[in-house]
N, C-alpha and C. Protein backbone atom coordinates (compact mmCIF):
# COMPACT_ATOMS: atom_id res chain seq x y z
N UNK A 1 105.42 124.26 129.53
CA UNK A 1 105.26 123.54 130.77
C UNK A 1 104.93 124.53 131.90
N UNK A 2 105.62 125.96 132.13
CA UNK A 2 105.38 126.91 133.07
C UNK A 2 103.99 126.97 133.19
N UNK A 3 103.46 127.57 131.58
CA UNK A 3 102.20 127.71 131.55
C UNK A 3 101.29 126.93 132.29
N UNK A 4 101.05 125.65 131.98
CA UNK A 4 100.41 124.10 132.37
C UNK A 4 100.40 124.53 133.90
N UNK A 5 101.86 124.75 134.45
CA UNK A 5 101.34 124.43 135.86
C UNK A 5 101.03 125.76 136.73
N UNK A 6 100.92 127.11 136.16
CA UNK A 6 100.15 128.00 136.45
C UNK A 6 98.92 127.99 136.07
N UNK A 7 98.54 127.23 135.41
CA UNK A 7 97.29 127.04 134.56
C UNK A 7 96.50 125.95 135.94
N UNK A 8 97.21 124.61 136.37
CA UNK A 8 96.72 123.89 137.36
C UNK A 8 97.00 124.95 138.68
N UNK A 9 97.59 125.75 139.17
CA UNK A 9 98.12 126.18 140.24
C UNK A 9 96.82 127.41 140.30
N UNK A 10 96.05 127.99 139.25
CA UNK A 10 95.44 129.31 139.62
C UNK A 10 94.16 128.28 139.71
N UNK A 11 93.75 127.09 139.02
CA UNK A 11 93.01 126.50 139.32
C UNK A 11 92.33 125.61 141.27
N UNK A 12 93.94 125.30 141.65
CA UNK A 12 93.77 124.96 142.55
C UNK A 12 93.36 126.49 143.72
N UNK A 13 93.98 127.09 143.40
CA UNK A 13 93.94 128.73 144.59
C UNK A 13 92.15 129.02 144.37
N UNK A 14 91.71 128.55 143.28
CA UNK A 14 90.67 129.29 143.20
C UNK A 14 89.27 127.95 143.67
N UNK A 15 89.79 127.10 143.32
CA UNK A 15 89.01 125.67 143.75
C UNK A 15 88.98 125.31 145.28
N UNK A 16 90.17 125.18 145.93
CA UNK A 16 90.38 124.88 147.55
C UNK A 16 89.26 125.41 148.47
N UNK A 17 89.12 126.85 148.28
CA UNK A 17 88.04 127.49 148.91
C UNK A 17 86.84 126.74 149.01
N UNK A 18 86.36 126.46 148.07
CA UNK A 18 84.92 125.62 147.96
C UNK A 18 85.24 124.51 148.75
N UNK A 19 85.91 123.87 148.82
CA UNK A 19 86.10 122.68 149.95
C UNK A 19 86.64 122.68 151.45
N UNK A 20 87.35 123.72 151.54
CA UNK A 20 87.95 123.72 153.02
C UNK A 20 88.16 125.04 153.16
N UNK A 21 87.63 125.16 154.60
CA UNK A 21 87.49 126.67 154.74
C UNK A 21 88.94 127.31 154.69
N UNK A 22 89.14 128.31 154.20
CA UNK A 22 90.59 128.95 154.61
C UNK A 22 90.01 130.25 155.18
N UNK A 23 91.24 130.68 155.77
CA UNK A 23 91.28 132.29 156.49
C UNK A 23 91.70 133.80 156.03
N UNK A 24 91.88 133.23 154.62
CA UNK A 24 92.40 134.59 153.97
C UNK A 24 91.32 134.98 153.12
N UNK A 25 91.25 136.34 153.03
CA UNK A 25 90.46 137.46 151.93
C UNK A 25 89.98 137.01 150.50
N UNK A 26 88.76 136.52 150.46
CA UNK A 26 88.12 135.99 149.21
C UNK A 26 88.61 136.71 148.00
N UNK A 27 89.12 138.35 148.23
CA UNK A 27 89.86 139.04 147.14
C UNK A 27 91.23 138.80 146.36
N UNK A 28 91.99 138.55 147.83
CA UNK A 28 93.25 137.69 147.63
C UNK A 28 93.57 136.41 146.94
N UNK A 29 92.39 135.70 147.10
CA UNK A 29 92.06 134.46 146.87
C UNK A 29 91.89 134.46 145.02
N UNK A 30 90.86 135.29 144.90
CA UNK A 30 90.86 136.18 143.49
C UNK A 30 91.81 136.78 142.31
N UNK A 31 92.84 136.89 143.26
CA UNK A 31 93.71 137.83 142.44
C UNK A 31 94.67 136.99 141.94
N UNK A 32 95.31 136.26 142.81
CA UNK A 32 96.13 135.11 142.89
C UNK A 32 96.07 134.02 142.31
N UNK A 33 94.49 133.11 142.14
CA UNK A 33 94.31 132.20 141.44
C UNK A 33 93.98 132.88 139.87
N UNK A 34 93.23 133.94 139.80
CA UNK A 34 92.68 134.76 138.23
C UNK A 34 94.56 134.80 137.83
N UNK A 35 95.20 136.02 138.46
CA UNK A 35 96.22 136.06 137.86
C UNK A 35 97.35 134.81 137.22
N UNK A 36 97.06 134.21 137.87
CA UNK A 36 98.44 132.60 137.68
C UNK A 36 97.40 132.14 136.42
N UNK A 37 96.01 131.97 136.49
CA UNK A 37 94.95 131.86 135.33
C UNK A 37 96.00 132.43 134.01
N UNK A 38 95.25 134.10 134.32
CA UNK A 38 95.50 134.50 133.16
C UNK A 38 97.20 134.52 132.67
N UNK A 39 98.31 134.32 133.56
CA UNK A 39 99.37 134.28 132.95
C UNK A 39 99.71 133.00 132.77
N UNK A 40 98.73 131.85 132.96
CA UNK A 40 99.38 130.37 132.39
C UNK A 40 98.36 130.44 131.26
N UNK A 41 97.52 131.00 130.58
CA UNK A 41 96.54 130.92 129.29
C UNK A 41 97.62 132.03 128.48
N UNK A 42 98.07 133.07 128.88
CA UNK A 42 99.23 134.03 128.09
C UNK A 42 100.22 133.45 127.51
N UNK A 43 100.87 132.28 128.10
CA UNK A 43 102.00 131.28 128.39
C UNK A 43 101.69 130.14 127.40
N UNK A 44 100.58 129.57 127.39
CA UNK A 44 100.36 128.40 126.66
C UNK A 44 99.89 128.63 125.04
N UNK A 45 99.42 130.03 124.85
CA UNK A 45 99.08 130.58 123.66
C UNK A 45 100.11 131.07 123.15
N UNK A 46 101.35 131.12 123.82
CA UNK A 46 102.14 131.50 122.71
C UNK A 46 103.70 130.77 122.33
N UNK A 47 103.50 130.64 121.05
CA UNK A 47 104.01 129.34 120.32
C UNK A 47 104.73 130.06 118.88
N UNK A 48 105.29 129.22 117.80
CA UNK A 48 105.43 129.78 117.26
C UNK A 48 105.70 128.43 115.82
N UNK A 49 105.36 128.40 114.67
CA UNK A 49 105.15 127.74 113.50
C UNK A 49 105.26 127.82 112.09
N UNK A 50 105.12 127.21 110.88
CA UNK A 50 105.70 127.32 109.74
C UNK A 50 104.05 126.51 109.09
N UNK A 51 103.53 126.87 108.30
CA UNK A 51 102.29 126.51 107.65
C UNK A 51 103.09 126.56 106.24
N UNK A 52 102.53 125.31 105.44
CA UNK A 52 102.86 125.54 103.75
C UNK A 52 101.42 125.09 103.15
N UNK A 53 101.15 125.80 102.56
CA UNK A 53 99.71 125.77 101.49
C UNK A 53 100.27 125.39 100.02
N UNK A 54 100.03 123.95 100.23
CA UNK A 54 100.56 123.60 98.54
C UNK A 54 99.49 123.93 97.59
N UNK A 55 98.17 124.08 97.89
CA UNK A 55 97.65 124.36 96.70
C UNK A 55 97.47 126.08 95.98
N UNK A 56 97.73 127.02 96.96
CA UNK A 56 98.15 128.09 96.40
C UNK A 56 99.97 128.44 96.35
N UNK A 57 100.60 127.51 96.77
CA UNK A 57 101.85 127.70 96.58
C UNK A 57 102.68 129.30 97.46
N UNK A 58 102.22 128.90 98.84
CA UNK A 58 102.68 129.95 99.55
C UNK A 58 102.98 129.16 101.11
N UNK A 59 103.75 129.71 101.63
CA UNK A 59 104.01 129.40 102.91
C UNK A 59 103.94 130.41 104.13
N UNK A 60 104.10 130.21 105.10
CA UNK A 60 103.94 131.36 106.51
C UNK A 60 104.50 130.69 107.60
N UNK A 61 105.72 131.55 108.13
CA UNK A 61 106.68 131.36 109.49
C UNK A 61 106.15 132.38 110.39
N UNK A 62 105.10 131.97 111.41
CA UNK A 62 104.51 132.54 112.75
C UNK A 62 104.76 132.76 113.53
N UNK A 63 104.70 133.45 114.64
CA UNK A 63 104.00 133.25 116.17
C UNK A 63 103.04 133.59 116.27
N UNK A 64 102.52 132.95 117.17
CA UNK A 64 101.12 132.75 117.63
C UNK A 64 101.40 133.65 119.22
N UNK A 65 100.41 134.77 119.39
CA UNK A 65 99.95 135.27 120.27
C UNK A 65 98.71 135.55 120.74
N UNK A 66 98.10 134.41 122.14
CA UNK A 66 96.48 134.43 122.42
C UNK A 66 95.63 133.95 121.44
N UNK A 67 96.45 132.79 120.44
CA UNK A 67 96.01 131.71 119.37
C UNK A 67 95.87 132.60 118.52
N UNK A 68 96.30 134.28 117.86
CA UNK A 68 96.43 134.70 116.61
C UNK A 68 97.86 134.33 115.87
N UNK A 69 97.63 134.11 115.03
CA UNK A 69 98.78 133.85 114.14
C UNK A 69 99.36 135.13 113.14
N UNK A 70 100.80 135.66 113.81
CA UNK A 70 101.48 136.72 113.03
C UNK A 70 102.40 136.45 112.02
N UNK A 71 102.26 136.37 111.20
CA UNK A 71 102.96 136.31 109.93
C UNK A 71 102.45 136.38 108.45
N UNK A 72 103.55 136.95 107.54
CA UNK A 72 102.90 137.12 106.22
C UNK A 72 103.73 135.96 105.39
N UNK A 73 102.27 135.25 104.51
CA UNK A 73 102.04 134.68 102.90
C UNK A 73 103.69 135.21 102.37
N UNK A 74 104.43 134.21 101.89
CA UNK A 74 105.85 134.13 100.88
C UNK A 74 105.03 133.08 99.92
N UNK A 75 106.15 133.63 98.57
CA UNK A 75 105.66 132.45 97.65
C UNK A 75 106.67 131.31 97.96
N UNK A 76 106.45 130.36 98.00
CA UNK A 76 106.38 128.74 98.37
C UNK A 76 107.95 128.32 96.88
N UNK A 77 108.87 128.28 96.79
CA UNK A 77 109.68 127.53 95.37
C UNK A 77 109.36 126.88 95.11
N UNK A 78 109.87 126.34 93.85
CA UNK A 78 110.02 124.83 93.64
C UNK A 78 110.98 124.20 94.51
N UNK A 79 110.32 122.97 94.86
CA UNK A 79 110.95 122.13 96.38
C UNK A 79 111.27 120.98 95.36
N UNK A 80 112.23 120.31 95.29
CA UNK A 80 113.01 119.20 94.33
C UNK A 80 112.26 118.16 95.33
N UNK A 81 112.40 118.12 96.60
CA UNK A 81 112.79 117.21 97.11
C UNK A 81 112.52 117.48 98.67
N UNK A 82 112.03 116.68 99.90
CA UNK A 82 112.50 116.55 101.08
C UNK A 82 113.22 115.19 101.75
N UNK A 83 114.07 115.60 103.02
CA UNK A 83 114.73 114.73 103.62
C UNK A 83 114.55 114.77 104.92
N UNK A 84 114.76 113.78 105.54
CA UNK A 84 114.78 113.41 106.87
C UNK A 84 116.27 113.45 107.56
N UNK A 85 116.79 114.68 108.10
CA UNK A 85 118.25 114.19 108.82
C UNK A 85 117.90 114.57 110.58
N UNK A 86 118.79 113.90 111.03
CA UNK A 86 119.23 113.76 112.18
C UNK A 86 120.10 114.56 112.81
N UNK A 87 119.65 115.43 113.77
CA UNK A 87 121.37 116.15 113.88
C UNK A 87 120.77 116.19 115.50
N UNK A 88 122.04 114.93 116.04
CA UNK A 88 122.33 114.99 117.83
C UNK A 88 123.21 115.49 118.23
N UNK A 89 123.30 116.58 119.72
CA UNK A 89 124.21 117.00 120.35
C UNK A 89 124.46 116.64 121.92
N UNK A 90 125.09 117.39 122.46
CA UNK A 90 124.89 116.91 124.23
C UNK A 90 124.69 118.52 124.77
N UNK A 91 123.52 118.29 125.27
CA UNK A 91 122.78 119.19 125.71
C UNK A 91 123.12 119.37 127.26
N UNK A 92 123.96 120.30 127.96
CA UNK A 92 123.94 120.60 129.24
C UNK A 92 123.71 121.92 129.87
N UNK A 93 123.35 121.84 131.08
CA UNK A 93 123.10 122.86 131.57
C UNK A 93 124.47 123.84 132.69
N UNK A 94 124.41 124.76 132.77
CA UNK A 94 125.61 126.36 132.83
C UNK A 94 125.63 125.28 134.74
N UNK A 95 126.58 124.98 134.89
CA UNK A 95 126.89 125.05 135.95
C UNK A 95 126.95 125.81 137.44
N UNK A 96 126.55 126.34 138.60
CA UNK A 96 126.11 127.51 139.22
C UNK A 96 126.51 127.48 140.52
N UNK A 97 127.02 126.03 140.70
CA UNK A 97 126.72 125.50 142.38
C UNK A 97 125.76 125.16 143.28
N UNK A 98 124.77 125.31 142.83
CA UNK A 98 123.05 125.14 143.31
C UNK A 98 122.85 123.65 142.96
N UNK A 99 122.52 124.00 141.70
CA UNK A 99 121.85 122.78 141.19
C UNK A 99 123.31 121.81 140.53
N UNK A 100 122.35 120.88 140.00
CA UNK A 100 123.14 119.44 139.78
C UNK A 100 123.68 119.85 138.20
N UNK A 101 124.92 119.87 137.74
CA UNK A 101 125.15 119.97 136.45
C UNK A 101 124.74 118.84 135.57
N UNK A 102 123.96 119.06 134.85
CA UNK A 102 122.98 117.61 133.59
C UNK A 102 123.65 117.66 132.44
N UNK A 103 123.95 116.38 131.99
CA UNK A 103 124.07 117.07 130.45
C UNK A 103 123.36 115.15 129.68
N UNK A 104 122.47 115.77 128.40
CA UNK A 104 122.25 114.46 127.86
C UNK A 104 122.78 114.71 126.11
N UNK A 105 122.21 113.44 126.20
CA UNK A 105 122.24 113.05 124.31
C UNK A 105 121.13 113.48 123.95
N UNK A 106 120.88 114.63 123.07
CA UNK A 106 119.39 115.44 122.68
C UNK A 106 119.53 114.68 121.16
N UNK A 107 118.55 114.31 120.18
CA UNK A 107 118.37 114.24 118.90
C UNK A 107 116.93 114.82 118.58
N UNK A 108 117.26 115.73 117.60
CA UNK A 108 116.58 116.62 116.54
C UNK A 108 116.16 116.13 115.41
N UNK A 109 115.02 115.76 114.96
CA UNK A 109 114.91 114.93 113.63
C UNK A 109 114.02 116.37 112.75
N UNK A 110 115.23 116.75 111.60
CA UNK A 110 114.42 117.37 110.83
C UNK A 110 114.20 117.01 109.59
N UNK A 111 112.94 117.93 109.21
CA UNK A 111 112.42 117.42 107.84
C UNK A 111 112.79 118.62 106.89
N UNK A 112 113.37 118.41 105.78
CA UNK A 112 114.59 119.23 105.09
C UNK A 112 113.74 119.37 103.62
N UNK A 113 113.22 120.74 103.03
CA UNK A 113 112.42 120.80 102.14
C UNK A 113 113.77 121.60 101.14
N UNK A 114 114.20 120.77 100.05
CA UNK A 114 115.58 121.15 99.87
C UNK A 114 114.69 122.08 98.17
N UNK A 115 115.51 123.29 97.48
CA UNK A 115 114.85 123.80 96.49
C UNK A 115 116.31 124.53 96.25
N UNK A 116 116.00 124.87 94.26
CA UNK A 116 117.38 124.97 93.99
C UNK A 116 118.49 124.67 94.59
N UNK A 117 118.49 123.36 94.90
CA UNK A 117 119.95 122.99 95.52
C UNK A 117 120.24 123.24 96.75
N UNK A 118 119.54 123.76 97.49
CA UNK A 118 120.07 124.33 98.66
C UNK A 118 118.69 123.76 99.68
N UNK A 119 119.35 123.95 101.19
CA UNK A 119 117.86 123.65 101.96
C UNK A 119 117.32 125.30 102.13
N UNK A 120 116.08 124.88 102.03
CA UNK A 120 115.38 126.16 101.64
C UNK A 120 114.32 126.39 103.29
N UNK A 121 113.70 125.34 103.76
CA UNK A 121 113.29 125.60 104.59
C UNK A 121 113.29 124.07 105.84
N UNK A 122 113.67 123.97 107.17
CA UNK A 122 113.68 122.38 108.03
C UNK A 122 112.42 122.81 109.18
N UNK A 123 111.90 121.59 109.10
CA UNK A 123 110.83 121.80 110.48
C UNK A 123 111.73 121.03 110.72
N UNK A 124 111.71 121.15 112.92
CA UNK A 124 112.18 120.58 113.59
C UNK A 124 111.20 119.96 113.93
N UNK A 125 111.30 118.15 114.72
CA UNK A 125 110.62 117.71 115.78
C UNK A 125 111.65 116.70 116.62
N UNK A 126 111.13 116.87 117.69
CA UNK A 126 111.59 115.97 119.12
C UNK A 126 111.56 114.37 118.91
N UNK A 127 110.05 113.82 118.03
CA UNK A 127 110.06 112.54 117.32
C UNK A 127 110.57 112.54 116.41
N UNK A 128 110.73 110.98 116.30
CA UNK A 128 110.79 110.52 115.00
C UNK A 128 109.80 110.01 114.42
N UNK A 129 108.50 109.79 114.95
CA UNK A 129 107.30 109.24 114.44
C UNK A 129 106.78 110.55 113.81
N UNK A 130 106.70 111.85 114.54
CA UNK A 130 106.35 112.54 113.83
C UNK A 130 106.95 113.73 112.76
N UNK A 131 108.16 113.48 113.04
CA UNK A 131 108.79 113.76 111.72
C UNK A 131 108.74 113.14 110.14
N UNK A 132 108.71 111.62 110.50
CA UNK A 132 108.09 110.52 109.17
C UNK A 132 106.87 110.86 108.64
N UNK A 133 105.71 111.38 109.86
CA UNK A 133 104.07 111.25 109.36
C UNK A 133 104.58 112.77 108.82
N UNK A 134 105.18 114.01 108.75
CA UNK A 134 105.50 114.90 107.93
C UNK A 134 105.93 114.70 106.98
N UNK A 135 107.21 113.94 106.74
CA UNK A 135 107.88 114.22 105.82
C UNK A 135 107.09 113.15 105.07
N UNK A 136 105.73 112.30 104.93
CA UNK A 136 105.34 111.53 104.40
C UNK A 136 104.56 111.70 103.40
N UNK A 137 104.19 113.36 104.37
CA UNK A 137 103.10 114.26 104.00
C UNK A 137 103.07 115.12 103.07
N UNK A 138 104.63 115.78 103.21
CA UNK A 138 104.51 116.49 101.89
C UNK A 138 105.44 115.89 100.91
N UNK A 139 105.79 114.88 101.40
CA UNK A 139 106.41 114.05 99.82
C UNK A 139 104.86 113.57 98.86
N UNK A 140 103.97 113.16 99.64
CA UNK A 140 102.60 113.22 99.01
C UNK A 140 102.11 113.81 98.79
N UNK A 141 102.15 115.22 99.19
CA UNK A 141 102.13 116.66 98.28
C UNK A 141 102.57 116.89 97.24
N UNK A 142 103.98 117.06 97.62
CA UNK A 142 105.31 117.10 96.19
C UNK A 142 104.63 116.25 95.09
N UNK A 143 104.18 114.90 95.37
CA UNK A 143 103.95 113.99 93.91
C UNK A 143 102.88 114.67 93.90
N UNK A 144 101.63 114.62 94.38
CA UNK A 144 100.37 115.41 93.64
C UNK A 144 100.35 116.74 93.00
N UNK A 145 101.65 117.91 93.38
CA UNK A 145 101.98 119.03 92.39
C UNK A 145 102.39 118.31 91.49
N UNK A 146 103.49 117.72 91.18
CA UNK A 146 104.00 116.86 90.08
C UNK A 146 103.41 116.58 89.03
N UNK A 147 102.46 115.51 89.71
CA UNK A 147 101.21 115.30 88.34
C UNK A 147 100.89 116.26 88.18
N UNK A 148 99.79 117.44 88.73
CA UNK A 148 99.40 118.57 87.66
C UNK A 148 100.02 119.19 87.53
N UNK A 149 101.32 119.37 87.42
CA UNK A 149 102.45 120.52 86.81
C UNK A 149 102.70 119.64 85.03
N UNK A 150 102.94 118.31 85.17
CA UNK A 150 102.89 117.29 84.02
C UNK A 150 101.99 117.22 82.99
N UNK A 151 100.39 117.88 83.65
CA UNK A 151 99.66 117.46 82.72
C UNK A 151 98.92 118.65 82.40
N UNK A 152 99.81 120.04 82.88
CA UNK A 152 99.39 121.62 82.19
C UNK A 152 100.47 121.26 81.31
């Protein structure tokens, strides 16, 4: 979100000019809108993710820096099985005297790729719609290894 609105904020510093005259240093003007630029594009590129390649049977836990992706290829187990659990807490914020103390009901819906018995690896998401269109996804994975593991 920081990113986003340094991203609109170096946009506006650098846009205003063209429409209404201002009184400050076209350099200033430059530095200020480029910089909030380049540190809301720094900001929004970096992320971080879990890729599984079922057809070579390998996986990769990332971050992404300036949209490169750092991480190395593991071999992938045998996955028995995934699940969908739920795990809600109450999420508040450190009290300070400033601001307003918040606290809510947060729910986490993860998708639980369980192997030898154990959970082996959970994506998190914020939905539940898109936790289902995952876990839908590689349960329709899982059966398509299935069959050709059945019929070597």
């Amino acid at each position: 979100m920081l990113g986003l609105i340094l991203l609109a904020a170096g946009l506006i510093v650098l846009l205003v000019p063209l429409f209404i005259e201002v009184n400050t240093d076209s350099q200033k003007i430059w530095i200020v809108g480029g910089g909030a630029l380049v540190i809301g594009m720094l900001i929004v590129s970096i992320y971080s993710g879990t890729l599984i390649d079922f057809r070579r049977n390998e996986f990769k836990e990332y971050q992404c820096i300036l949209w490169f992706r750092i991480g190395e290829w593991q071999k992938l187990p045998k996955i028995e099985r995934a699940e969908l659990i739920l795990h809600s807490y109450r999420s508040t914020n450190t009290p300070n005297g400033i601001s307003p103390t918040l606290s809510r009901e947060v729910t986490i819906y993860k998708c639980v790729l369980i192997a030898n018995g154990t959970k082996f690896l959970a994506l998190d998401f914020t939905r539940e719609k898109d936790a289902v269109v995952a876990l839908e996804e590689i349960s329709e994975r899982l059966e398509k290894l299935k069959k050709i593991d059945s019929k070597l």
